[in-house]
N, C-alpha and C. Protein backbone atom coordinates (compact mmCIF):
# COMPACT_ATOMS: atom_id res chain seq x y z
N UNK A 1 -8.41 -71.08 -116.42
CA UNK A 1 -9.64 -71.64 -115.97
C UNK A 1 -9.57 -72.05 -114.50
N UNK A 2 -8.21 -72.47 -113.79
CA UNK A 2 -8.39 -72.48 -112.46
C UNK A 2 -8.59 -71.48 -111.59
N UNK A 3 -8.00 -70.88 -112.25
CA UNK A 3 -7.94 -68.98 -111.55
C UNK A 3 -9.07 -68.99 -111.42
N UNK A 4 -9.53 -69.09 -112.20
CA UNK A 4 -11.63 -68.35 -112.06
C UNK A 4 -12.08 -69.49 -111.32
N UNK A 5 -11.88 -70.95 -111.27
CA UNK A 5 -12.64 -71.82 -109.90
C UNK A 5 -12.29 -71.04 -108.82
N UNK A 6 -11.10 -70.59 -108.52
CA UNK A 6 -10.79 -70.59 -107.11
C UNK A 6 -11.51 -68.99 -106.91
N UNK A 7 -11.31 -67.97 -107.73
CA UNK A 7 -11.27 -67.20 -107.18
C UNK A 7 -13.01 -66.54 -106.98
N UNK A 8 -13.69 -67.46 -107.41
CA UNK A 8 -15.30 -67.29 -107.73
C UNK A 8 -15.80 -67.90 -106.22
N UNK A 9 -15.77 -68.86 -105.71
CA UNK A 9 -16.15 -69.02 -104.56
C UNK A 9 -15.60 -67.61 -103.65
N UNK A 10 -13.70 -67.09 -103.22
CA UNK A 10 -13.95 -65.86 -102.98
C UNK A 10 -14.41 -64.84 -103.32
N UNK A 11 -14.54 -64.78 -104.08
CA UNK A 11 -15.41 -63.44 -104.74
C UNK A 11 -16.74 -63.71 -104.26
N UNK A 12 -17.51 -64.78 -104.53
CA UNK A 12 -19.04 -64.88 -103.71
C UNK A 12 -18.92 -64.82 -101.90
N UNK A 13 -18.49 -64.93 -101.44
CA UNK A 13 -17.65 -64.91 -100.24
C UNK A 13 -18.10 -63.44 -99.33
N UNK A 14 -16.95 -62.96 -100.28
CA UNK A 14 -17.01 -61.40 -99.95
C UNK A 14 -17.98 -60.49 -100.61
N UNK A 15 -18.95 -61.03 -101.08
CA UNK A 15 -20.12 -60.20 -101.80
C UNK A 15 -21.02 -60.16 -101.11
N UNK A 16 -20.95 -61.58 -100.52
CA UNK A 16 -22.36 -61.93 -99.35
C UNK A 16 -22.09 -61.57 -98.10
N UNK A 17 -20.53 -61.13 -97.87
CA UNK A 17 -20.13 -60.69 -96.76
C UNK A 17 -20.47 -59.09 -96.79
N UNK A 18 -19.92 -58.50 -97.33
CA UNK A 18 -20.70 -57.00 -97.77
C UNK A 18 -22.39 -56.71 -97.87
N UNK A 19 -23.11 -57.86 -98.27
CA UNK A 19 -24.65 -57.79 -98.72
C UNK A 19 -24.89 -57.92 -97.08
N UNK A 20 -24.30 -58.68 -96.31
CA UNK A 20 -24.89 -58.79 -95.09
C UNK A 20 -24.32 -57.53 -93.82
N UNK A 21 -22.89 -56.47 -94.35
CA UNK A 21 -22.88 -55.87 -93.41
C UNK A 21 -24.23 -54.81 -93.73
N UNK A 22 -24.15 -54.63 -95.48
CA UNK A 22 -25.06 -53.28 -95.45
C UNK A 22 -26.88 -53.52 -94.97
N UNK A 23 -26.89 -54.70 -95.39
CA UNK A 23 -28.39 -55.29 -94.47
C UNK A 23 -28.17 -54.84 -92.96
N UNK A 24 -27.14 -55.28 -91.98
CA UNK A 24 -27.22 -54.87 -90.80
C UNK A 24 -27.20 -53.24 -90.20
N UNK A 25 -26.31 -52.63 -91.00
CA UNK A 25 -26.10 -51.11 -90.87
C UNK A 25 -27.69 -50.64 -91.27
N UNK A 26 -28.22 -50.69 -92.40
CA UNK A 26 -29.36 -50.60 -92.96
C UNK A 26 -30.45 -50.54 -91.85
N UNK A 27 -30.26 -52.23 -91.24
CA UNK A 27 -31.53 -52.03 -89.99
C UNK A 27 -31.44 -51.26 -88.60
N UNK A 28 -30.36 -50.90 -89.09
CA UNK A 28 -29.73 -50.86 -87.07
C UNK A 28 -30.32 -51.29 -85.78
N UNK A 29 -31.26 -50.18 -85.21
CA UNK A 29 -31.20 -51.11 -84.03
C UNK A 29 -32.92 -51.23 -83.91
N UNK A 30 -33.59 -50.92 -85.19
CA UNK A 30 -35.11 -50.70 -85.22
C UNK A 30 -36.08 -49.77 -84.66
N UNK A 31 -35.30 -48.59 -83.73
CA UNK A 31 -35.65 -48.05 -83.13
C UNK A 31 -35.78 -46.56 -84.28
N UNK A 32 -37.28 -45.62 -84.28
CA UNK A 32 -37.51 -44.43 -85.18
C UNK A 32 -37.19 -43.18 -83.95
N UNK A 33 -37.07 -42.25 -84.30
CA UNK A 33 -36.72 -41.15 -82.73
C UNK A 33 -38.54 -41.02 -83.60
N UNK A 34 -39.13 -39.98 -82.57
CA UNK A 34 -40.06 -39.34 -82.12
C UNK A 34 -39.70 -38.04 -81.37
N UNK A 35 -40.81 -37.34 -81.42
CA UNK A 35 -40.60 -36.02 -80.84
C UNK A 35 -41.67 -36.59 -79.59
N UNK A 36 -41.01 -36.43 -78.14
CA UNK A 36 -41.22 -36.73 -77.10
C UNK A 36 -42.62 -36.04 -76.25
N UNK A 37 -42.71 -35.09 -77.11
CA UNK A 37 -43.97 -34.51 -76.94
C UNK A 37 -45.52 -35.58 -77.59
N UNK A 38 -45.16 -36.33 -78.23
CA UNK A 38 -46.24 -36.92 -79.50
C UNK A 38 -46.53 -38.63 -77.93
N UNK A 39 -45.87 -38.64 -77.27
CA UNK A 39 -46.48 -39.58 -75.96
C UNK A 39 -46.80 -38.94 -75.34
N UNK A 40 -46.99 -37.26 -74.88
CA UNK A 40 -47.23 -37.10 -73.40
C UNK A 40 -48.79 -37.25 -72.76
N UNK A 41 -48.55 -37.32 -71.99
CA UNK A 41 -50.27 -37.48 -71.63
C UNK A 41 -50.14 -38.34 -70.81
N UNK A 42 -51.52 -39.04 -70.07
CA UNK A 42 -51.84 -39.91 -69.22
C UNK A 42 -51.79 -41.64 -70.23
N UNK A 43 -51.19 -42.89 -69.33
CA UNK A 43 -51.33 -44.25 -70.15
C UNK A 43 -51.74 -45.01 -68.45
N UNK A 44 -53.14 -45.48 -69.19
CA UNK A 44 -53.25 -46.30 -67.99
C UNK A 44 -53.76 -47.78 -68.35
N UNK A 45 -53.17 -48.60 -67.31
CA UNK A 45 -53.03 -49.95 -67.96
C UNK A 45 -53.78 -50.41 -66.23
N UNK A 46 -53.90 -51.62 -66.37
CA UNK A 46 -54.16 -52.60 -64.85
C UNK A 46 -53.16 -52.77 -63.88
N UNK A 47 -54.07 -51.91 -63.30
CA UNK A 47 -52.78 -51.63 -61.50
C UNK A 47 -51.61 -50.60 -62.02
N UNK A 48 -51.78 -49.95 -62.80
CA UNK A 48 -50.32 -48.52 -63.56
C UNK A 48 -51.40 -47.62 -63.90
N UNK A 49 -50.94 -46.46 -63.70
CA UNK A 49 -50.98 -45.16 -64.08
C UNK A 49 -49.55 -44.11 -64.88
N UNK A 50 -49.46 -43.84 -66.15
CA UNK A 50 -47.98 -43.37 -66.22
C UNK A 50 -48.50 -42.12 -66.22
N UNK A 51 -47.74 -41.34 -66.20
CA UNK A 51 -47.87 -39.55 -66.73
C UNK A 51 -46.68 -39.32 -67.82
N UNK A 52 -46.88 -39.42 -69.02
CA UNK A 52 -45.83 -39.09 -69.40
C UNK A 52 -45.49 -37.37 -70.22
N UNK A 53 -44.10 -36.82 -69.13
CA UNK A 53 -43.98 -35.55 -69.97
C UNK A 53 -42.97 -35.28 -71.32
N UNK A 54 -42.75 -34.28 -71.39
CA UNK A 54 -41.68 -34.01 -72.55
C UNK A 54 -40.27 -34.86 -72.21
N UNK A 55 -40.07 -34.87 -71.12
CA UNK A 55 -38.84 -34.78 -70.29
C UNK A 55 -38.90 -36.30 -69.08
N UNK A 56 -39.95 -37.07 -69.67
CA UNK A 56 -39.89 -38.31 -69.10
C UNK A 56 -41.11 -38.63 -68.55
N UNK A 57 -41.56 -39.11 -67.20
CA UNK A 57 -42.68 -40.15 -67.03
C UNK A 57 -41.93 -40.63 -65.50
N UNK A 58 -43.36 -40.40 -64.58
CA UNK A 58 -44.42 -40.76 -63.49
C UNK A 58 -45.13 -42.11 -63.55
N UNK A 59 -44.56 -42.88 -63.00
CA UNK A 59 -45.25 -44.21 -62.97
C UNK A 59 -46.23 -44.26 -61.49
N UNK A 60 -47.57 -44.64 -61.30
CA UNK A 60 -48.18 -44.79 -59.69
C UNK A 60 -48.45 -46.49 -59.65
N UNK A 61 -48.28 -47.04 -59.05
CA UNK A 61 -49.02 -48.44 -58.49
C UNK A 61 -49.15 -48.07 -57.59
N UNK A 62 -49.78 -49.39 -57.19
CA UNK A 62 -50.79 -49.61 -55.77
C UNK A 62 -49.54 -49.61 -54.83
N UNK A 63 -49.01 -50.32 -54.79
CA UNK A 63 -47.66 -50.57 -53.77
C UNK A 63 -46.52 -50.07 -54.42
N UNK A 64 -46.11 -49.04 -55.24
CA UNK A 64 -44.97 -48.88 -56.07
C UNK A 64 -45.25 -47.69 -56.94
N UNK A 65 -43.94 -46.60 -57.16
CA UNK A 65 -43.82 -45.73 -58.29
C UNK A 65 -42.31 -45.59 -58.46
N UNK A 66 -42.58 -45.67 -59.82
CA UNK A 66 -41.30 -45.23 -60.68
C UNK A 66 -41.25 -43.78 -61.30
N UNK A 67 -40.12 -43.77 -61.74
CA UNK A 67 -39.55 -42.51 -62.61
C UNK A 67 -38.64 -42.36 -63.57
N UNK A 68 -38.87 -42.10 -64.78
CA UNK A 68 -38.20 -42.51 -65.86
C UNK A 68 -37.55 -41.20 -65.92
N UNK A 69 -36.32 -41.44 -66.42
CA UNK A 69 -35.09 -39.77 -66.25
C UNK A 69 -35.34 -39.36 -67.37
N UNK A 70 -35.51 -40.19 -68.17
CA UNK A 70 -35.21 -38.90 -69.64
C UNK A 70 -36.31 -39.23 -70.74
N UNK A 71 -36.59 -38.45 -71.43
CA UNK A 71 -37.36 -38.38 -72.75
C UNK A 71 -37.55 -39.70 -73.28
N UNK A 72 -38.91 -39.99 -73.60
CA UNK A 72 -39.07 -40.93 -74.55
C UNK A 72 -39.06 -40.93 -76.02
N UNK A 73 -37.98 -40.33 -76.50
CA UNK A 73 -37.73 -39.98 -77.67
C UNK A 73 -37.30 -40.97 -78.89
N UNK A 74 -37.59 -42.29 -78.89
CA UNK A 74 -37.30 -43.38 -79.54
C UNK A 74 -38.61 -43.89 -79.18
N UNK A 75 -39.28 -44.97 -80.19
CA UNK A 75 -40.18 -46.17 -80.16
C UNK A 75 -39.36 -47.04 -81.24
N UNK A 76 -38.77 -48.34 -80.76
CA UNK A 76 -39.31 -48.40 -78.90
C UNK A 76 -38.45 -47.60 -78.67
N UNK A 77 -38.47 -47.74 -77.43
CA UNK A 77 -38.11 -47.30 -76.14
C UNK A 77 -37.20 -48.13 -75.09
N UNK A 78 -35.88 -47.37 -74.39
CA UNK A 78 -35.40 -48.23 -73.79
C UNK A 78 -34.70 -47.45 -72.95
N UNK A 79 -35.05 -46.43 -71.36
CA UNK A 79 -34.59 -45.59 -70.83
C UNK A 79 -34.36 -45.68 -69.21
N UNK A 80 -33.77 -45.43 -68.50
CA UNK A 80 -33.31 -45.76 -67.26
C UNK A 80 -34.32 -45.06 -66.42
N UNK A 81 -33.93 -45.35 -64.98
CA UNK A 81 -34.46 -44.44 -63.92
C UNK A 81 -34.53 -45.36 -62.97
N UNK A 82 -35.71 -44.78 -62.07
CA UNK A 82 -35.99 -45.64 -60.61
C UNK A 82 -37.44 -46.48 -60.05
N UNK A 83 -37.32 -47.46 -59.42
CA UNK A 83 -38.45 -47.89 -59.28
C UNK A 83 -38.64 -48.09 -57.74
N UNK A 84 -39.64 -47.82 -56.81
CA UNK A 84 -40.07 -47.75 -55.75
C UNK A 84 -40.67 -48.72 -55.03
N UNK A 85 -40.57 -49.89 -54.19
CA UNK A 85 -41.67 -50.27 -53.61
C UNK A 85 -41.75 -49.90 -52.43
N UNK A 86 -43.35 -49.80 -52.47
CA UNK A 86 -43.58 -48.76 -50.73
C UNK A 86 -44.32 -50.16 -49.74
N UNK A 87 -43.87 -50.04 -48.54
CA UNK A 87 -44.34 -50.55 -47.25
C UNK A 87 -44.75 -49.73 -46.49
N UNK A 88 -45.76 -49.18 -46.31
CA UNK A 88 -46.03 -48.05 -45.17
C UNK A 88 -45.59 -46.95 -45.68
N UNK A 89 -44.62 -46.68 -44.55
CA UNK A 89 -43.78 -44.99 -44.66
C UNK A 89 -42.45 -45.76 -44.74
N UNK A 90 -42.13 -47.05 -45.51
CA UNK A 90 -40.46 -47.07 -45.97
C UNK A 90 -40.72 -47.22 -47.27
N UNK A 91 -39.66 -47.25 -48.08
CA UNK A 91 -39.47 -47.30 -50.14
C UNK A 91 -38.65 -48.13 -50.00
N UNK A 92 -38.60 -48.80 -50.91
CA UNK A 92 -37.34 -49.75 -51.29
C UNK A 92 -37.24 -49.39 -52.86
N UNK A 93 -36.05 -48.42 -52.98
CA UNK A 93 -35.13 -48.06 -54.47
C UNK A 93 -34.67 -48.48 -54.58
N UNK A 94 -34.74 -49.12 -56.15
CA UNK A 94 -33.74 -49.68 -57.24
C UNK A 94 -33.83 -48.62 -58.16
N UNK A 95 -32.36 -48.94 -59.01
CA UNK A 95 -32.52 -48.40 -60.71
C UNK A 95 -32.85 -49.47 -61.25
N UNK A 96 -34.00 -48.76 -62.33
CA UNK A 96 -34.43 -50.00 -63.44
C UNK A 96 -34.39 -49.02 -64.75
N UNK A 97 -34.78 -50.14 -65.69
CA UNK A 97 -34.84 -49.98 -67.03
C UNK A 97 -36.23 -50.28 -67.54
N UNK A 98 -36.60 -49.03 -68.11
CA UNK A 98 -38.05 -48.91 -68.93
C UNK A 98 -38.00 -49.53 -70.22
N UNK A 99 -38.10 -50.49 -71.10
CA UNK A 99 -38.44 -50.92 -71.96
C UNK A 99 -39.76 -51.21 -72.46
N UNK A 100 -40.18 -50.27 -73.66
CA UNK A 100 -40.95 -50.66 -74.57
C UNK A 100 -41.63 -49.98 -75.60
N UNK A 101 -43.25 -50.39 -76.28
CA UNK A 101 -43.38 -49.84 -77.61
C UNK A 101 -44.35 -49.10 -77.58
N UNK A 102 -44.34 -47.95 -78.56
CA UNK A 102 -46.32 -47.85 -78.99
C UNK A 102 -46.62 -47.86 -80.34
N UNK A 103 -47.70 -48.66 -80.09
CA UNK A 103 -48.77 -48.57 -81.67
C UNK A 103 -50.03 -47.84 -81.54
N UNK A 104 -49.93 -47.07 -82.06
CA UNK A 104 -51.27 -46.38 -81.63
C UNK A 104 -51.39 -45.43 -80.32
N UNK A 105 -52.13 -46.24 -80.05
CA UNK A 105 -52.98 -45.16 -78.39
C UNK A 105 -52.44 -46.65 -77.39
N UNK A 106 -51.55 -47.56 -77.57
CA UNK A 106 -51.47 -48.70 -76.94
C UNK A 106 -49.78 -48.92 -76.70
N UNK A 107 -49.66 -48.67 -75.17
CA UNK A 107 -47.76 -48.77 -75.30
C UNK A 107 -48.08 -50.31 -74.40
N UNK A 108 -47.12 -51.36 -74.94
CA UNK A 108 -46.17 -51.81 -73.73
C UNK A 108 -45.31 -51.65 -72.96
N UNK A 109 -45.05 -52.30 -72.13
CA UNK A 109 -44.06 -51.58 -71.16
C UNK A 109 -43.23 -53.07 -70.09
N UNK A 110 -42.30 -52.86 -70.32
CA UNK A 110 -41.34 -54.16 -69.19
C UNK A 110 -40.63 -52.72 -68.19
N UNK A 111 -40.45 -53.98 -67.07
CA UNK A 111 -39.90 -52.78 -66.48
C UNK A 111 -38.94 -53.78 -65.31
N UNK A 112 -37.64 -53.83 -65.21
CA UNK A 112 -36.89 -54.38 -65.15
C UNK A 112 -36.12 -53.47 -63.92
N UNK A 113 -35.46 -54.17 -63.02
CA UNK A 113 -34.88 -53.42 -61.64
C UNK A 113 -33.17 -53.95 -61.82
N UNK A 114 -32.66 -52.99 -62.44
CA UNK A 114 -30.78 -53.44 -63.29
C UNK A 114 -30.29 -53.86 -61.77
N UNK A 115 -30.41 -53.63 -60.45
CA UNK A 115 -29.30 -53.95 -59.61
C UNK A 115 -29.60 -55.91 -59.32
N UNK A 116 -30.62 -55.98 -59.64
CA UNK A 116 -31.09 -57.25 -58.81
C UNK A 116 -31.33 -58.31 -60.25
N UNK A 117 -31.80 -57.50 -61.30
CA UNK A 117 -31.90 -58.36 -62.47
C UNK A 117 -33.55 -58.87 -62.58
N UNK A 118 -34.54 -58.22 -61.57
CA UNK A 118 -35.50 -58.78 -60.96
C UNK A 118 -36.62 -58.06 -62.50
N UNK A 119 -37.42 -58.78 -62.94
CA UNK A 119 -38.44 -58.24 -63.76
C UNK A 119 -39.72 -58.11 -62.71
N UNK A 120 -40.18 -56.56 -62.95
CA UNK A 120 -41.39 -56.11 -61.91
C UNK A 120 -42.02 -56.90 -62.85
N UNK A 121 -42.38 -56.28 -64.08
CA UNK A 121 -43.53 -57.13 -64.68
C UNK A 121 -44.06 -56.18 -66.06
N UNK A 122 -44.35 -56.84 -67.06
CA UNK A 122 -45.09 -56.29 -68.39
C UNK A 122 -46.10 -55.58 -68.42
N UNK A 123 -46.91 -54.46 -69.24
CA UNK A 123 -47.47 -54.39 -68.87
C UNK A 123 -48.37 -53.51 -70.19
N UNK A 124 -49.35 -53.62 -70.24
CA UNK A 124 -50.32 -52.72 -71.68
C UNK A 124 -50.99 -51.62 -71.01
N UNK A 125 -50.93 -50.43 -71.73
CA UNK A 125 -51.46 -49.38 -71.46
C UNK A 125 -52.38 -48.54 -72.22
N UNK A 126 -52.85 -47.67 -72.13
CA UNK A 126 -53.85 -46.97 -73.25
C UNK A 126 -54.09 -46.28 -72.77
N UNK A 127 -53.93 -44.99 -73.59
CA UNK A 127 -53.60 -43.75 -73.60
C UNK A 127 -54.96 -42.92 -73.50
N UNK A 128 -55.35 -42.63 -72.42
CA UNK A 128 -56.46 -41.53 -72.82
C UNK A 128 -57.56 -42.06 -71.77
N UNK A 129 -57.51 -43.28 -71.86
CA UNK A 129 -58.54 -44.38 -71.19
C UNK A 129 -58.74 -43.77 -69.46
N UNK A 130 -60.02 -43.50 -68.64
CA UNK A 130 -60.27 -43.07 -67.53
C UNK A 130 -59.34 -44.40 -66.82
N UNK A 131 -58.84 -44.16 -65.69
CA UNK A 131 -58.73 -45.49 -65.12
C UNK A 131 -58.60 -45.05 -63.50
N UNK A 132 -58.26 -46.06 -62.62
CA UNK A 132 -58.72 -46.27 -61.30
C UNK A 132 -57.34 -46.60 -60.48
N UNK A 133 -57.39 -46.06 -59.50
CA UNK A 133 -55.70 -46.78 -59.02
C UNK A 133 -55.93 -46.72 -57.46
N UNK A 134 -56.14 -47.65 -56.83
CA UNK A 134 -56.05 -47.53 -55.03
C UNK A 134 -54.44 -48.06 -54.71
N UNK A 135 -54.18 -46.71 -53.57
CA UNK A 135 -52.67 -47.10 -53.69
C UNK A 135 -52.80 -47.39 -52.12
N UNK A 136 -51.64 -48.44 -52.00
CA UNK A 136 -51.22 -48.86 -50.62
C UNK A 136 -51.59 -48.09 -49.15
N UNK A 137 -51.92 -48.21 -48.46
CA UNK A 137 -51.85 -47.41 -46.94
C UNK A 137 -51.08 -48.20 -46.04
């Protein structure tokens, strides 16, 4: 009868330890792939314009464009590249990181500059929607 006190707390132990790796493996990282073709098109949000192709995405602002390197083949989404701010006729390049989701006809979007740590800024988009963009002179 002691045997079974002691060895019942380990045994629950390592059951809940197992119940919780296969819960984590199970969720992984929440991310579904997509076929990269099923975003392409125009997303335009306030002050953004994206283009997105098979093979990545054209960002325009008013003072700024980015370029995303590779496929958006995950939602979310979480893919590298470059971001631009323009003064005149100079750019100022960073690499940043594209993060974010879509539901629908509606992506978010963060967009983050990795050398500086600097967040450009969030941002909602919609897909299809006419939109307007005056860019810097």
């Amino acid at each position: 009868m002691v045997t079974t006190l002691t060895l019942r707390p380990r045994w629950l132990k390592l059951t809940l330890t197992a119940l919780m790796a296969m819960v984590v493996v199970a969720c992984g990282s929440g991310a579904t792939a997509i076929d990269p073709s099923a975003l392409a098109g125009t997303w335009v949000g306030e002050n953004i314009v994206m283009t997105v192709t098979d093979s990545g995405a054209q960002l325009e602002m008013p003072c700024a464009h980015g370029d995303i390197a590779g496929a958006l083949a995950q939602n979310p989404f979480s893919v590298g590249g470059t971001f631009g701010r323009e003064f005149g006729p100079a750019v100022d390049d960073h690499p940043a990181l594209y993060t974010g989701r879509v539901v629908g006809a509606t992506m978010t979007l963060d967009i983050r500059l990795t050398d500086t740590n600097e967040s450009v800024g969030s941002f909602t988009l919609t897909r299809g929607t006419p939109g307007r963009l005056v860019k810097c002179v």
